[in-house]
N, C-alpha and C. Protein backbone atom coordinates (compact mmCIF):
# COMPACT_ATOMS: atom_id res chain seq x y z
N UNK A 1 0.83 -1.20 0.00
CA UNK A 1 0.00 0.00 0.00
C UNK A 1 0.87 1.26 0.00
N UNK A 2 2.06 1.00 1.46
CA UNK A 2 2.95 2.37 0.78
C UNK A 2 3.53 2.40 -0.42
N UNK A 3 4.05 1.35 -1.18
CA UNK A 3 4.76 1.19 -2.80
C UNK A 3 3.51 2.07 -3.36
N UNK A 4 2.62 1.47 -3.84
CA UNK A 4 1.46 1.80 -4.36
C UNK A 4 0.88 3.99 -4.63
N UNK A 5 1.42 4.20 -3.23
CA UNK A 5 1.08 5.27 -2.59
C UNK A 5 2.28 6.37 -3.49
N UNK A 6 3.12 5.62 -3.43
CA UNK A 6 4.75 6.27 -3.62
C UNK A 6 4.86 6.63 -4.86
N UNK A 7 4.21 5.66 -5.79
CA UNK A 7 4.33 4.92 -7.30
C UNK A 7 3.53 6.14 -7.98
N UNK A 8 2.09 6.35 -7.46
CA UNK A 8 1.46 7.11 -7.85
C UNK A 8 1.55 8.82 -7.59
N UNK A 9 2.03 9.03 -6.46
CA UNK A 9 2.85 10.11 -6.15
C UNK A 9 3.66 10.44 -6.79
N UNK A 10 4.91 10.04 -7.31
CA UNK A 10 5.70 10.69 -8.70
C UNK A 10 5.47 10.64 -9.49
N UNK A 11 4.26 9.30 -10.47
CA UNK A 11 3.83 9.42 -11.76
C UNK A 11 2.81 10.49 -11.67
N UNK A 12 2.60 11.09 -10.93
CA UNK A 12 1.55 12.49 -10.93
C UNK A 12 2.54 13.57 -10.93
N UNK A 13 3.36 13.78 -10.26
CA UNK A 13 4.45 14.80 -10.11
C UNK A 13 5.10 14.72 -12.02
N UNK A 14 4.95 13.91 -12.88
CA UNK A 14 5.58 13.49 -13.58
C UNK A 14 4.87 14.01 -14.96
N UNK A 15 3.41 14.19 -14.30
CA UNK A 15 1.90 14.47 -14.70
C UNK A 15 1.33 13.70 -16.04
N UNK A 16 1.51 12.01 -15.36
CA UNK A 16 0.83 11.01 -15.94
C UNK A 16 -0.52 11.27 -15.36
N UNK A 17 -0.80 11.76 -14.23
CA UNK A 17 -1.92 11.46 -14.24
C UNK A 17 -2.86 13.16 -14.24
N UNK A 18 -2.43 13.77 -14.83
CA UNK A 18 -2.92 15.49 -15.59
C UNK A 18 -4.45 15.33 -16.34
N UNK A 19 -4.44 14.27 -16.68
CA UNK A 19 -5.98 13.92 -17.25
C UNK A 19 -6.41 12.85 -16.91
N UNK A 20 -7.80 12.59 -16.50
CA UNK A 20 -8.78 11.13 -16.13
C UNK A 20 -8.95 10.47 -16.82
N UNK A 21 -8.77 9.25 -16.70
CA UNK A 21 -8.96 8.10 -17.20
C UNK A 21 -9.59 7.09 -17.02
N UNK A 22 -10.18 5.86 -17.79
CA UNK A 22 -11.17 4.82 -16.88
C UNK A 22 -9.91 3.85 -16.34
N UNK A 23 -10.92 3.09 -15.45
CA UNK A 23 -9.53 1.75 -15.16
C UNK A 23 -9.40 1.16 -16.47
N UNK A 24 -10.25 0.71 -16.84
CA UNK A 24 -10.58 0.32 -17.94
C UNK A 24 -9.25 0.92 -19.35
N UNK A 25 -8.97 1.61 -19.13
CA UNK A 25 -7.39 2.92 -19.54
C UNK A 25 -6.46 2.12 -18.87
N UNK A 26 -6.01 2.30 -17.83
CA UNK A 26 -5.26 1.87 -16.83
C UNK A 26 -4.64 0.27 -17.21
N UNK A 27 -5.85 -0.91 -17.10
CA UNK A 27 -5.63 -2.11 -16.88
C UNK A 27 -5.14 -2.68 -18.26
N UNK A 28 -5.59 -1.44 -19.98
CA UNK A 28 -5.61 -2.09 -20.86
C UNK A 28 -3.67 -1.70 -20.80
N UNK A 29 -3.00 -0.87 -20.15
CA UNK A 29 -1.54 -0.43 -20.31
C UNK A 29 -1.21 -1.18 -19.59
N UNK A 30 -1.68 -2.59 -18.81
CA UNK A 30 -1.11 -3.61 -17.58
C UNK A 30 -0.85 -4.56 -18.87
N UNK A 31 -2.04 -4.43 -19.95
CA UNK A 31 -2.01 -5.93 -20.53
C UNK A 31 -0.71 -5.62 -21.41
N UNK A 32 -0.44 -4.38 -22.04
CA UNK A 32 0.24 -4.19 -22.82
C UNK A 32 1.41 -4.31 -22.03
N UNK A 33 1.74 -3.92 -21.30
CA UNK A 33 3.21 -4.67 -20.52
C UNK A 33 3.25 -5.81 -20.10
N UNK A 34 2.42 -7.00 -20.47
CA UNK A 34 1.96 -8.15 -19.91
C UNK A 34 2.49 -8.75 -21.47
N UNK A 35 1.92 -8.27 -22.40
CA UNK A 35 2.42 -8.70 -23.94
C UNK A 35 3.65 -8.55 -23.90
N UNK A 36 4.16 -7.23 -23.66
CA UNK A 36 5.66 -6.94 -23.85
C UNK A 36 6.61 -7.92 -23.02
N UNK A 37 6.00 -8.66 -22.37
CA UNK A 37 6.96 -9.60 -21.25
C UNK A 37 6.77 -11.02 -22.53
N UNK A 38 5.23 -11.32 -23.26
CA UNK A 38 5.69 -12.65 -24.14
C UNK A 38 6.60 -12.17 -25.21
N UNK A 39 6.86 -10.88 -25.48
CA UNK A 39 7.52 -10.80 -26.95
C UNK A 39 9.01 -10.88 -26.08
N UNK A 40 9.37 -10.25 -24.70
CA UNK A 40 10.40 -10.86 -24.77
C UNK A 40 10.78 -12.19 -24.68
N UNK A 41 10.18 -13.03 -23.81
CA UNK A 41 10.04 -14.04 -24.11
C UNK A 41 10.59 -14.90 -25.12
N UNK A 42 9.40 -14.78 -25.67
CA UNK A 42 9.79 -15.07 -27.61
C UNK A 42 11.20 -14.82 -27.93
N UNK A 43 11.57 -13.86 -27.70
CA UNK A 43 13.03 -13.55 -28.05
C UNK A 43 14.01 -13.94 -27.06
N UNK A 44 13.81 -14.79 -26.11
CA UNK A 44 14.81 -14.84 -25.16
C UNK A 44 15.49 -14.20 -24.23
N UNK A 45 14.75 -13.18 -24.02
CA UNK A 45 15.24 -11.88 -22.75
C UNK A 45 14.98 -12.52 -21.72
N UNK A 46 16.19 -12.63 -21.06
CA UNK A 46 16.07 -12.79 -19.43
C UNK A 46 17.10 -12.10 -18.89
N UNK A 47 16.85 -11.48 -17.74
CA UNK A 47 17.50 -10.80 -16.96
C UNK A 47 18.99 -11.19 -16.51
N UNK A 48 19.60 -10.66 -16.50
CA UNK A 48 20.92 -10.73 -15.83
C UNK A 48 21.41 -10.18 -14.50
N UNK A 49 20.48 -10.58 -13.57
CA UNK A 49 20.41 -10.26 -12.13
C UNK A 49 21.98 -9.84 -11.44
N UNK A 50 22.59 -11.03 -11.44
CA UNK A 50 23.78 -10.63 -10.97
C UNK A 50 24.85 -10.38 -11.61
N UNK A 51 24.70 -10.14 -12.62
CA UNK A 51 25.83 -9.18 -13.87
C UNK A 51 25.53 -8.09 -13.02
N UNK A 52 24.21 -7.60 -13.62
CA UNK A 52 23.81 -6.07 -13.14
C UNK A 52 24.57 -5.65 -11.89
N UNK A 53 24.20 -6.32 -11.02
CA UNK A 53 24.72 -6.59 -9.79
C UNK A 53 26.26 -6.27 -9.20
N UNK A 54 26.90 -7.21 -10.24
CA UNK A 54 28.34 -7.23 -10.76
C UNK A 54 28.62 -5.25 -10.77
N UNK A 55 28.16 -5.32 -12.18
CA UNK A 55 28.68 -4.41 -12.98
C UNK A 55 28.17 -3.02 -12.00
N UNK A 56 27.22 -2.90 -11.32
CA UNK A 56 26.82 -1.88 -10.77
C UNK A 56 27.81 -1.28 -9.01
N UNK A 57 27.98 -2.51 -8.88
CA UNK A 57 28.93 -2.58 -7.62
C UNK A 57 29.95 -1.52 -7.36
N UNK A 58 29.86 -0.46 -6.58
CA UNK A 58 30.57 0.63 -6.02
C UNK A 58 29.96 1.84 -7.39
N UNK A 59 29.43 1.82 -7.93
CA UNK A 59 29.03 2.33 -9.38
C UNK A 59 29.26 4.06 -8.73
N UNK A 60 28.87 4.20 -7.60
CA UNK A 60 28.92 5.72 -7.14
C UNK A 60 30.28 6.53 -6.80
N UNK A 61 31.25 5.48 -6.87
CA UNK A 61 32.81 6.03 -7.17
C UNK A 61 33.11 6.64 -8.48
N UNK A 62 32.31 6.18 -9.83
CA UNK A 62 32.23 6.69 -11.31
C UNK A 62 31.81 8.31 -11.38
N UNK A 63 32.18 8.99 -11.82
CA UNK A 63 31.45 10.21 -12.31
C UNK A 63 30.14 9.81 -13.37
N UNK A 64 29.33 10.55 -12.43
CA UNK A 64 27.93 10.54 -13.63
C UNK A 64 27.27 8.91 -13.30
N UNK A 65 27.39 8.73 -11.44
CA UNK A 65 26.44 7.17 -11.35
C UNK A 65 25.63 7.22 -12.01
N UNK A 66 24.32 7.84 -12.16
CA UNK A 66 23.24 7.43 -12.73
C UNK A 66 23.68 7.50 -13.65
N UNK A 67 24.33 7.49 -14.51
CA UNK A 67 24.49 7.04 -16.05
C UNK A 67 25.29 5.89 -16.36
N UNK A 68 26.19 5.49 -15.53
CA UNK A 68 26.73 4.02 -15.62
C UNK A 68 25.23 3.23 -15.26
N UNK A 69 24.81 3.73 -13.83
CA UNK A 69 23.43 3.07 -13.69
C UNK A 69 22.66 2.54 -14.78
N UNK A 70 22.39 3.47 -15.40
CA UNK A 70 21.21 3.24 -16.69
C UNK A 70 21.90 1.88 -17.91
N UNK A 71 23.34 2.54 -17.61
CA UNK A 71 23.87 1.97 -19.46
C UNK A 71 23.89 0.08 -18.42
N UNK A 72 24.10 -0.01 -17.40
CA UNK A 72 24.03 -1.38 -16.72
C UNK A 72 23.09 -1.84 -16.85
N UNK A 73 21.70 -1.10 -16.37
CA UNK A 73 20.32 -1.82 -16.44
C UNK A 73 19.72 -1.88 -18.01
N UNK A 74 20.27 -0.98 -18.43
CA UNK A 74 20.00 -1.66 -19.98
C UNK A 74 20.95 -2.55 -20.93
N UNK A 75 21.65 -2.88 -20.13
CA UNK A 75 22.41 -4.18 -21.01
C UNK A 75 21.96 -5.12 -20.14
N UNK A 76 21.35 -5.07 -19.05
CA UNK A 76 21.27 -6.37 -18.08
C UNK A 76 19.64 -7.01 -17.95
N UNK A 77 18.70 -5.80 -18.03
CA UNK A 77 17.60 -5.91 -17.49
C UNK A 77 16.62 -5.38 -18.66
N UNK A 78 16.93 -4.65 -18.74
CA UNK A 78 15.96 -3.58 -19.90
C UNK A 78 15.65 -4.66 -20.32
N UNK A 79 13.89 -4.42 -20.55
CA UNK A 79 13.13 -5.28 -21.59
C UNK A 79 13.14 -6.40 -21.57
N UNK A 80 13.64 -7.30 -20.81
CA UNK A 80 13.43 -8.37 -20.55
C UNK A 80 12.15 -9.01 -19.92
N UNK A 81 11.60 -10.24 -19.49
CA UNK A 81 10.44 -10.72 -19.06
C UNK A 81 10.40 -10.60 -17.79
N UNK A 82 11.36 -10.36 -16.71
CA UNK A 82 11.28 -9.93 -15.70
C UNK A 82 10.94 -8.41 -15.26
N UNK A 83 12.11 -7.66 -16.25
CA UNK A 83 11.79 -6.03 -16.35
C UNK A 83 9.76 -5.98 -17.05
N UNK A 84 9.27 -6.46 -17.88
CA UNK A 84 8.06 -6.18 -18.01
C UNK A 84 6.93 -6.78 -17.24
N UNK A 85 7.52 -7.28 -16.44
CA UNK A 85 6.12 -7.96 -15.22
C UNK A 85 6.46 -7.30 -14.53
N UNK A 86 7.77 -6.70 -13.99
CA UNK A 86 8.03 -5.62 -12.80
C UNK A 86 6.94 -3.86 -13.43
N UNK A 87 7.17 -3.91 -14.74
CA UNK A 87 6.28 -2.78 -15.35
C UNK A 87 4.94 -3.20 -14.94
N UNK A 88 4.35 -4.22 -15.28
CA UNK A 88 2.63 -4.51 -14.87
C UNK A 88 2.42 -3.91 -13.15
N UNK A 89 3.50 -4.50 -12.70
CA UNK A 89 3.09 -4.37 -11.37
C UNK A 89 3.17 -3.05 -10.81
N UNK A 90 4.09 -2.48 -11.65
CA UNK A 90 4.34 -0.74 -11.31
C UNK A 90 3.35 -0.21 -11.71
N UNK A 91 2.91 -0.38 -13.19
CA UNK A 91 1.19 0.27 -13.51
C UNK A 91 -0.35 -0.21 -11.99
N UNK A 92 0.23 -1.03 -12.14
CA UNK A 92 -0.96 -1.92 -11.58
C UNK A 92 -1.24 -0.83 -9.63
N UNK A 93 -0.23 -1.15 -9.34
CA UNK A 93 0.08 -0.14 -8.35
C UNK A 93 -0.53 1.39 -8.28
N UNK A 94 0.16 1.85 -9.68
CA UNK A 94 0.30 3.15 -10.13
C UNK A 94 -1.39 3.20 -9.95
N UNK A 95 -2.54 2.78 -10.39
CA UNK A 95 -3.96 2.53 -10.92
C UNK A 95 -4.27 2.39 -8.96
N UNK A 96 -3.97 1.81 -8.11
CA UNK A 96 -4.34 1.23 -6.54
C UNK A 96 -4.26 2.54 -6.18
N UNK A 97 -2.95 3.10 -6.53
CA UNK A 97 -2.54 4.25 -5.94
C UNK A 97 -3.30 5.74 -5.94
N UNK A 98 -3.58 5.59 -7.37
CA UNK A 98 -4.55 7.08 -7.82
C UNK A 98 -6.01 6.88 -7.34
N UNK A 99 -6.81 5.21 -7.28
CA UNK A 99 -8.10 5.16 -6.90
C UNK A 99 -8.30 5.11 -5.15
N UNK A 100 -7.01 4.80 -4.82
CA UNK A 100 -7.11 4.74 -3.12
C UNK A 100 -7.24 2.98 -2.85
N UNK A 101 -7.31 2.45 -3.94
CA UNK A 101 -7.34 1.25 -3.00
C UNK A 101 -6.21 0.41 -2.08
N UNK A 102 -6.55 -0.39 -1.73
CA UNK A 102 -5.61 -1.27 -1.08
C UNK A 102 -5.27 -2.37 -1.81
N UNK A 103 -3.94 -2.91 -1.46
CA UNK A 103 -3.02 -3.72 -2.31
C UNK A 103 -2.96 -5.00 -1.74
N UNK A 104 -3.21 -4.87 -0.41
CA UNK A 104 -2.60 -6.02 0.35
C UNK A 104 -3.66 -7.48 0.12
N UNK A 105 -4.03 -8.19 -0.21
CA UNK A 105 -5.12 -9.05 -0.54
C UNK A 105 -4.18 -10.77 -0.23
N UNK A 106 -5.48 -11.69 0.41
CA UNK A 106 -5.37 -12.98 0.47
C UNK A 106 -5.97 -13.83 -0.56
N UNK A 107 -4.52 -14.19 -1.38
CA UNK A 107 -4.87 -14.96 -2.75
C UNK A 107 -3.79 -15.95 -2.69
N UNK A 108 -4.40 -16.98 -3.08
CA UNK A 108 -3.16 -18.22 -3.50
C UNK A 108 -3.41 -18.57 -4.47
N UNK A 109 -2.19 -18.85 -5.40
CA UNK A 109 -2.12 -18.97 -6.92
C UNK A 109 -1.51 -20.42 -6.35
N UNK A 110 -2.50 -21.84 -7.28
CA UNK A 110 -2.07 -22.97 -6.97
C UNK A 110 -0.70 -23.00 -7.85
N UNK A 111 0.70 -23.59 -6.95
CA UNK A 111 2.04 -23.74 -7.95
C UNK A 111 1.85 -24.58 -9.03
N UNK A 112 1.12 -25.59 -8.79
CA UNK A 112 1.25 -26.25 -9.86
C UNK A 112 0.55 -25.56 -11.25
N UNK A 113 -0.12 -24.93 -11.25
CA UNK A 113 -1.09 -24.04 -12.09
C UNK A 113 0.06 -23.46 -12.85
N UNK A 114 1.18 -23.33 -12.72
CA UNK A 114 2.21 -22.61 -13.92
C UNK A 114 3.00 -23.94 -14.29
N UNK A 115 2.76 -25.38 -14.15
CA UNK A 115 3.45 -26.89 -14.78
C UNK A 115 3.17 -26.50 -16.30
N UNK A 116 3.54 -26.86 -17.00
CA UNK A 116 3.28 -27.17 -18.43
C UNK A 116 2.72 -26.04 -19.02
N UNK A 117 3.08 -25.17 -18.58
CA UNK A 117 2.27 -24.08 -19.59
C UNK A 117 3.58 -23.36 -20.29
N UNK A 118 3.03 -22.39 -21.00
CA UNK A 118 4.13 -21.82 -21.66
C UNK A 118 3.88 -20.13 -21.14
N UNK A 119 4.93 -19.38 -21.42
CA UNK A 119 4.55 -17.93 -20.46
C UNK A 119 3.52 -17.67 -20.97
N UNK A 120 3.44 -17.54 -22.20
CA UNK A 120 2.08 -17.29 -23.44
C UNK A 120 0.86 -17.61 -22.63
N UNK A 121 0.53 -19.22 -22.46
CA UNK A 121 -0.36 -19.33 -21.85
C UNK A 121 -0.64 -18.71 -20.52
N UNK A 122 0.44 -18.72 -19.77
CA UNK A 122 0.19 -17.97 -18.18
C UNK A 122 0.14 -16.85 -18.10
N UNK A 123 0.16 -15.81 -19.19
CA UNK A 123 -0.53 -14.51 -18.91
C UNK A 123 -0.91 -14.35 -19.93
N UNK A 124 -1.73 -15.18 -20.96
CA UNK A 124 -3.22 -15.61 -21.01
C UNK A 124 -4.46 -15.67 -20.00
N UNK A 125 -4.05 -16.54 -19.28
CA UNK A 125 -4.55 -17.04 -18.53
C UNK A 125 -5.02 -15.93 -17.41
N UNK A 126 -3.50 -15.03 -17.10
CA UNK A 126 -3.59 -13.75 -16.09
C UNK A 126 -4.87 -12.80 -16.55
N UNK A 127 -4.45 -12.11 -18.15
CA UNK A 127 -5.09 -11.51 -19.06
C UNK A 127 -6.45 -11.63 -19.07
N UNK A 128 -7.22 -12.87 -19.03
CA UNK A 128 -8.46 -13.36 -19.06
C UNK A 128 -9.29 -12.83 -17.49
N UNK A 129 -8.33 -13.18 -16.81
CA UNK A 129 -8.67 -13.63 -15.08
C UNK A 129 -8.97 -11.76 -14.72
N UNK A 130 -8.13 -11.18 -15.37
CA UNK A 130 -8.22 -9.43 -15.29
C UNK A 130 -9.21 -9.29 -16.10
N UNK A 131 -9.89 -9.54 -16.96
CA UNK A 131 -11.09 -8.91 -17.76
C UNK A 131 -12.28 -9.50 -16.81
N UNK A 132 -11.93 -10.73 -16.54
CA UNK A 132 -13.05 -11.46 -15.36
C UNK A 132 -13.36 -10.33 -14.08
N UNK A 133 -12.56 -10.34 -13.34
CA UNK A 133 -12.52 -9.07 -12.32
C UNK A 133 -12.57 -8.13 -12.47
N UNK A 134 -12.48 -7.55 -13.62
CA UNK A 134 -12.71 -5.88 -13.68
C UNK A 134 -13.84 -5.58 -13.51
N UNK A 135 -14.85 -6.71 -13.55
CA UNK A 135 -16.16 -6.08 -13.10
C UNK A 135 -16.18 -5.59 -11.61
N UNK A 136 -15.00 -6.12 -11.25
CA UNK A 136 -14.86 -5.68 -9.74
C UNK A 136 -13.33 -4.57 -9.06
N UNK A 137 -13.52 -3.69 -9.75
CA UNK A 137 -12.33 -2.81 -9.59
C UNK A 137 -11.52 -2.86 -8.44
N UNK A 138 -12.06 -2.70 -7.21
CA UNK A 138 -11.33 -2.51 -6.14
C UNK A 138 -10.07 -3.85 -6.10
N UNK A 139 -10.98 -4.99 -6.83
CA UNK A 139 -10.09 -6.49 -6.39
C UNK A 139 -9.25 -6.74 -8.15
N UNK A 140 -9.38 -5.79 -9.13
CA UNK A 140 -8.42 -6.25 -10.05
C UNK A 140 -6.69 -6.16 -10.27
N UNK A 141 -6.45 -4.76 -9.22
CA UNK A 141 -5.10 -4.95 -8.90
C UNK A 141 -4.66 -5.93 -7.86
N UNK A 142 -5.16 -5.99 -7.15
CA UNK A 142 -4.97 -7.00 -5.83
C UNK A 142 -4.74 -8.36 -6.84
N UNK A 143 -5.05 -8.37 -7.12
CA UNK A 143 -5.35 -10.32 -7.76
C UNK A 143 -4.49 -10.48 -8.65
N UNK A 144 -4.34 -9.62 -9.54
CA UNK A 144 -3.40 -9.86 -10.64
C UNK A 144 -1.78 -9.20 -9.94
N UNK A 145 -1.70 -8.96 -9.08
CA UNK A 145 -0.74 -8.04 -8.80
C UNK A 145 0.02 -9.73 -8.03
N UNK A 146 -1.13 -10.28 -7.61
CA UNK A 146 -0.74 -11.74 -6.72
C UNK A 146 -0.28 -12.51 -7.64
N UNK A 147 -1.13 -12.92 -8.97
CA UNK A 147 -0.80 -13.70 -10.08
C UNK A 147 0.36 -13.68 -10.35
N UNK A 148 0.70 -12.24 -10.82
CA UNK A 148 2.08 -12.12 -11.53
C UNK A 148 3.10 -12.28 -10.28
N UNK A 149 3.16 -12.41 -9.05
CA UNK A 149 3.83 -12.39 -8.10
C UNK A 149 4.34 -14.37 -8.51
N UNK A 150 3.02 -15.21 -8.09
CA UNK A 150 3.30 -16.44 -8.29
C UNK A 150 3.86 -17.01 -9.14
N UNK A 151 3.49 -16.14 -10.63
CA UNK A 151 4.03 -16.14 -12.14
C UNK A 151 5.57 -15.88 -12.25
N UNK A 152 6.19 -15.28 -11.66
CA UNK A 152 7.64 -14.34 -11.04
C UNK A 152 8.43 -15.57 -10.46
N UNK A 153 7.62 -16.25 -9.88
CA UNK A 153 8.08 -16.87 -8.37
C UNK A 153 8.33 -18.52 -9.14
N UNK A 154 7.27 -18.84 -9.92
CA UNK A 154 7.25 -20.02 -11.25
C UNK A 154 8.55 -20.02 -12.07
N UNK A 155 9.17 -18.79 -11.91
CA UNK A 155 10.05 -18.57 -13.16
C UNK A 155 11.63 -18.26 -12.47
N UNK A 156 11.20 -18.35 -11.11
CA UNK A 156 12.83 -18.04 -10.41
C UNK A 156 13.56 -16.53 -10.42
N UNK A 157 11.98 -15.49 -11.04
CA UNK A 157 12.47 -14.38 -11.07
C UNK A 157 12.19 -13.58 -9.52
N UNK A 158 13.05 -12.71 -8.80
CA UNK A 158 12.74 -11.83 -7.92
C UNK A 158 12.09 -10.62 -8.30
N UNK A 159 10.82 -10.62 -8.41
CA UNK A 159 9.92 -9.65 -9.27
C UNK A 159 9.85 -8.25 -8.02
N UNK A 160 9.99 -8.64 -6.69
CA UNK A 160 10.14 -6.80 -5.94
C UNK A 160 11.11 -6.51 -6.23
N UNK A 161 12.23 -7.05 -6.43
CA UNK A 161 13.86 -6.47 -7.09
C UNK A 161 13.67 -5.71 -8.02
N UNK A 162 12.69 -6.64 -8.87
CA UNK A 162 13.06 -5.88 -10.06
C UNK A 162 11.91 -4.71 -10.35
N UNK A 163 11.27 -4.49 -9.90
CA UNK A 163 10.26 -3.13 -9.36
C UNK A 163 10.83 -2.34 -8.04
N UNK A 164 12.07 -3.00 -7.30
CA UNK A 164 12.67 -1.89 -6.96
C UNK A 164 13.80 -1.18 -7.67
N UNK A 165 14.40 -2.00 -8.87
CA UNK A 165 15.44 -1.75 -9.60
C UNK A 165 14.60 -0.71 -10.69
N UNK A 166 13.53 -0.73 -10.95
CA UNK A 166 13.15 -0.41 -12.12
C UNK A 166 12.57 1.24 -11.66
N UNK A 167 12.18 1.06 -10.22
CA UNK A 167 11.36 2.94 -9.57
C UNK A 167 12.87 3.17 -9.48
């Protein structure tokens, strides 16, 4: 709820949010970073956690950190399937944040429910489960925000890392 709070606080300062929008706005820019995670996919983007890691190490002895910063996370992370589910969840947030809701929700995503699928199918599957719930706004970030958590967790990725690497 504080992420959430925080998220939406600078994307307003930033003045994403200068004009109203439906959720319906909101959830369709979740799916589209939800796609952007199968096309990396498709292409084989995966993160390089501890390169980044590597390469970033003492980075604030460099003149101009944030710019070694950046040129690291984009050879390591940028665009990859981890970096675009960390984006869903930053929108997804971003949307909790501007309507006031709460984030914190009791959901269990069965593990076995990501066996045999392909990412394609599992956020398919997410994708669907969010048009299902949107009839219920307050509970469509909460749920999918859990999904992609379990989805993250299926895949051996550290998905708050990489939504803290990515704010």
């Amino acid at each position: 709820n504080k992420l959430s709070k925080e998220i939406y606080e600078a994307n307003k300062k930033k003045g994403f949010h200068d004009k109203e929008y439906s959720n319906e706005h909101y959830l369709m820019l979740v799916i589209t970073e939800l796609s952007e995670a199968v096309e990396a996919d498709r292409k084989g983007k995966e993160s390089n956690l501890k390169g980044f890691e590597y390469d970033v190490k003492d980075f604030e002895q460099f003149d101009r950190p944030e710019y070694r910063y950046k040129i690291c996370f984009e050879y390591s992370i940028k665009d990859t399937v981890a970096d675009e589910l960390a984006d869903a969840i930053i929108r997804l947030l971003d949307l909790a944040g501007l309507r006031g809701w709460e984030t914190e929700y009791e959901y269990d995503v069965c593990p076995d429910f990501f066996n045999d699928k392909s990412l394609t199918e599992l956020i398919y599957h997410g994708i669907t489960a969010l048009s299902d719930i949107a009839l219920y706004p307050d509970d469509s970030p909460k749920v999918l925000i859990k999904y992609i958590e379990a989805l993250a967790y299926s895949l051996n990725i550290d998905i708050l890392r990489h939504v803290e690497l990515k704010l």
